[in-house]
Protein backbone atom coordinates (compact mmCIF):
# COMPACT_ATOMS: atom_id res chain seq x y z
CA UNK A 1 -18.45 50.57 305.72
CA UNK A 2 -16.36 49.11 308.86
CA UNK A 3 -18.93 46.72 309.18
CA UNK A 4 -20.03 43.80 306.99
CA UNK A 5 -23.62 43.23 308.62
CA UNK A 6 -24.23 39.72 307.45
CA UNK A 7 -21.02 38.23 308.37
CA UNK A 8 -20.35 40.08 311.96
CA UNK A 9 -16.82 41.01 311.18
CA UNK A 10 -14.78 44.04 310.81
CA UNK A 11 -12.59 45.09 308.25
CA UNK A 12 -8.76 45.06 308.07
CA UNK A 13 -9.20 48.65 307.24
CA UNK A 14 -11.02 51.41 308.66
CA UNK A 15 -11.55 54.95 307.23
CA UNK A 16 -13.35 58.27 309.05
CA UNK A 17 -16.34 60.34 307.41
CA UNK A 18 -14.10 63.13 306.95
CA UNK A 19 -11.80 60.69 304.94
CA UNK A 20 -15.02 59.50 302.58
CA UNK A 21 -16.13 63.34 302.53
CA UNK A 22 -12.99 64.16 301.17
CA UNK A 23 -12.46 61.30 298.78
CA UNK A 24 -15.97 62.16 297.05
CA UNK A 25 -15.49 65.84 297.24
CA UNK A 26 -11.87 65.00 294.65
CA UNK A 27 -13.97 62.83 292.74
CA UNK A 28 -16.84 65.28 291.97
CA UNK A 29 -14.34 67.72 291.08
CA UNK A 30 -12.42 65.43 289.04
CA UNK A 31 -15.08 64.29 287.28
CA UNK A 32 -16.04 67.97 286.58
CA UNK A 33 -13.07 68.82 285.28
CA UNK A 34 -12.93 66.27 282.59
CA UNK A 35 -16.19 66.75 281.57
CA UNK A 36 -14.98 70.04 281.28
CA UNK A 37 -11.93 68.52 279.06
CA UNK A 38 -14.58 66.17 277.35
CA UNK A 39 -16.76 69.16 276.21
CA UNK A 40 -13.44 71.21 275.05
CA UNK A 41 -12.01 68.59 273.37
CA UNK A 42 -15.05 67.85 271.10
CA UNK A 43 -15.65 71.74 270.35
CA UNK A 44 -12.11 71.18 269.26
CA UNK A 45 -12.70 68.32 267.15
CA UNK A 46 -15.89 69.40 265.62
CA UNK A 47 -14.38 73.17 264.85
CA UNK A 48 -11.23 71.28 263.22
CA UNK A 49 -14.22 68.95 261.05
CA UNK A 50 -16.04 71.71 259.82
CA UNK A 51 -12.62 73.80 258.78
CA UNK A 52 -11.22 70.82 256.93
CA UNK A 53 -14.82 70.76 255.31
CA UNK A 54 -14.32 74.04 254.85
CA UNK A 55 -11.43 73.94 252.83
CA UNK A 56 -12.29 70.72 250.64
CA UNK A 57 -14.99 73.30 249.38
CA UNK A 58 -13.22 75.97 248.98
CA UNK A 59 -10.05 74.24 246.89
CA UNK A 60 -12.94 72.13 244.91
CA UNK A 61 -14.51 75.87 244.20
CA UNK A 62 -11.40 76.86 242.65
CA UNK A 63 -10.41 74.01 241.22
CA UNK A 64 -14.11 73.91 239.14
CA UNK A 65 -13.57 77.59 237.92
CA UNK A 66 -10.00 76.78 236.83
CA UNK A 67 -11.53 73.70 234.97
CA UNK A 68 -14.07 76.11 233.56
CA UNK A 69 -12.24 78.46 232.60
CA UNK A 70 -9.37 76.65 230.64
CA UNK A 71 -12.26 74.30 229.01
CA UNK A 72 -14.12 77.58 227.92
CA UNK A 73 -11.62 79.51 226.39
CA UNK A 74 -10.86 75.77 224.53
CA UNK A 75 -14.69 75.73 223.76
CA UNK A 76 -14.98 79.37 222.19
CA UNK A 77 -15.08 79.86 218.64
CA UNK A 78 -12.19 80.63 216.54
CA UNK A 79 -11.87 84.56 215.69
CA UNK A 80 -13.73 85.54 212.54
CA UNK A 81 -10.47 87.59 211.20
CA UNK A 82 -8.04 84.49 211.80
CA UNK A 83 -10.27 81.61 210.55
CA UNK A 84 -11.83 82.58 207.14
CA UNK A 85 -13.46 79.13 205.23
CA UNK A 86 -14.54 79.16 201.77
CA UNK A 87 -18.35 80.09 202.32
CA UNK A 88 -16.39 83.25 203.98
CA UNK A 89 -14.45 83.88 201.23
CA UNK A 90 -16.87 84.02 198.99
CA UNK A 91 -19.24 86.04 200.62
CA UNK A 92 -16.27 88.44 201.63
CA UNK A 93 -15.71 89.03 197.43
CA UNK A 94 -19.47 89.47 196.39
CA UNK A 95 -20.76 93.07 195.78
CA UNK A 96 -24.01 94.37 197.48
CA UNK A 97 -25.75 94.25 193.56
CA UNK A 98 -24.26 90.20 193.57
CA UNK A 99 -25.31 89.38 196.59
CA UNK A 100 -28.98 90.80 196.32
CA UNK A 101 -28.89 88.19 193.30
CA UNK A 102 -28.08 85.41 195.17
CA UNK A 103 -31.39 83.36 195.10
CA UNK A 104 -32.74 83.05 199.07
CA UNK A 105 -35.58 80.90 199.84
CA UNK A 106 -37.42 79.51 202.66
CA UNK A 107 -39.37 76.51 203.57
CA UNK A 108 -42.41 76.48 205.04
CA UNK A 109 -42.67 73.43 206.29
CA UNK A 110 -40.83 70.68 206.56
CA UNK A 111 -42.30 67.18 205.29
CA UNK A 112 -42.36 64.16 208.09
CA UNK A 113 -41.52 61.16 206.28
């Protein structure tokens, strides 16, 4: 490196083997040690990813069964003792002789118009 062969002239500068063995000796273990850092640092990243993933699922988990759960007590049917209608009031009064009067039928088929 002292010498530049197609112009014939030296350097300003001059530097020993032991200096160049020594400067690329730091540099491989430089570069080492970040791709150390590199490979740490994206573990890092990737482990913080899937945890925030992680928890999205987990909160939108919960969050469902909470919907669920107050829409299906909404959804149920009123109790049978509290809500009485007037079909249910009249079948509560009938005796068991009026009620095997009360005319039941049944269709066999229904007509397709």
């Amino acid at each position: 490196m002292k010498d530049l062969e197609y112009t014939n002239r030296r350097l300003p500068y001059g530097e020993s083997d032991e200096q160049v063995d020594q400067l690329v000796s730091a540099a491989t273990a430089h570069a080492i040690e970040q791709s150390h850092r590199r490979a740490t640092a994206w573990h890092q990243r990737h482990r913080l990813v899937w945890a925030a993933a992680a928890m999205v699922v987990i909160l939108l988990g919960v969050g469902a069964a909470l919907f669920y759960a107050e829409h299906k007590t909404a959804v149920t049917e009123p109790d049978s003792e509290a809500y009485a209608g007037p079909v249910d009031t009249f079948l509560s009064s009938l005796t068991d002789d009026e009620a095997m009067q009360v005319a039941y039928y049944e269709i066999d088929e229904i007509p397709e118009y």
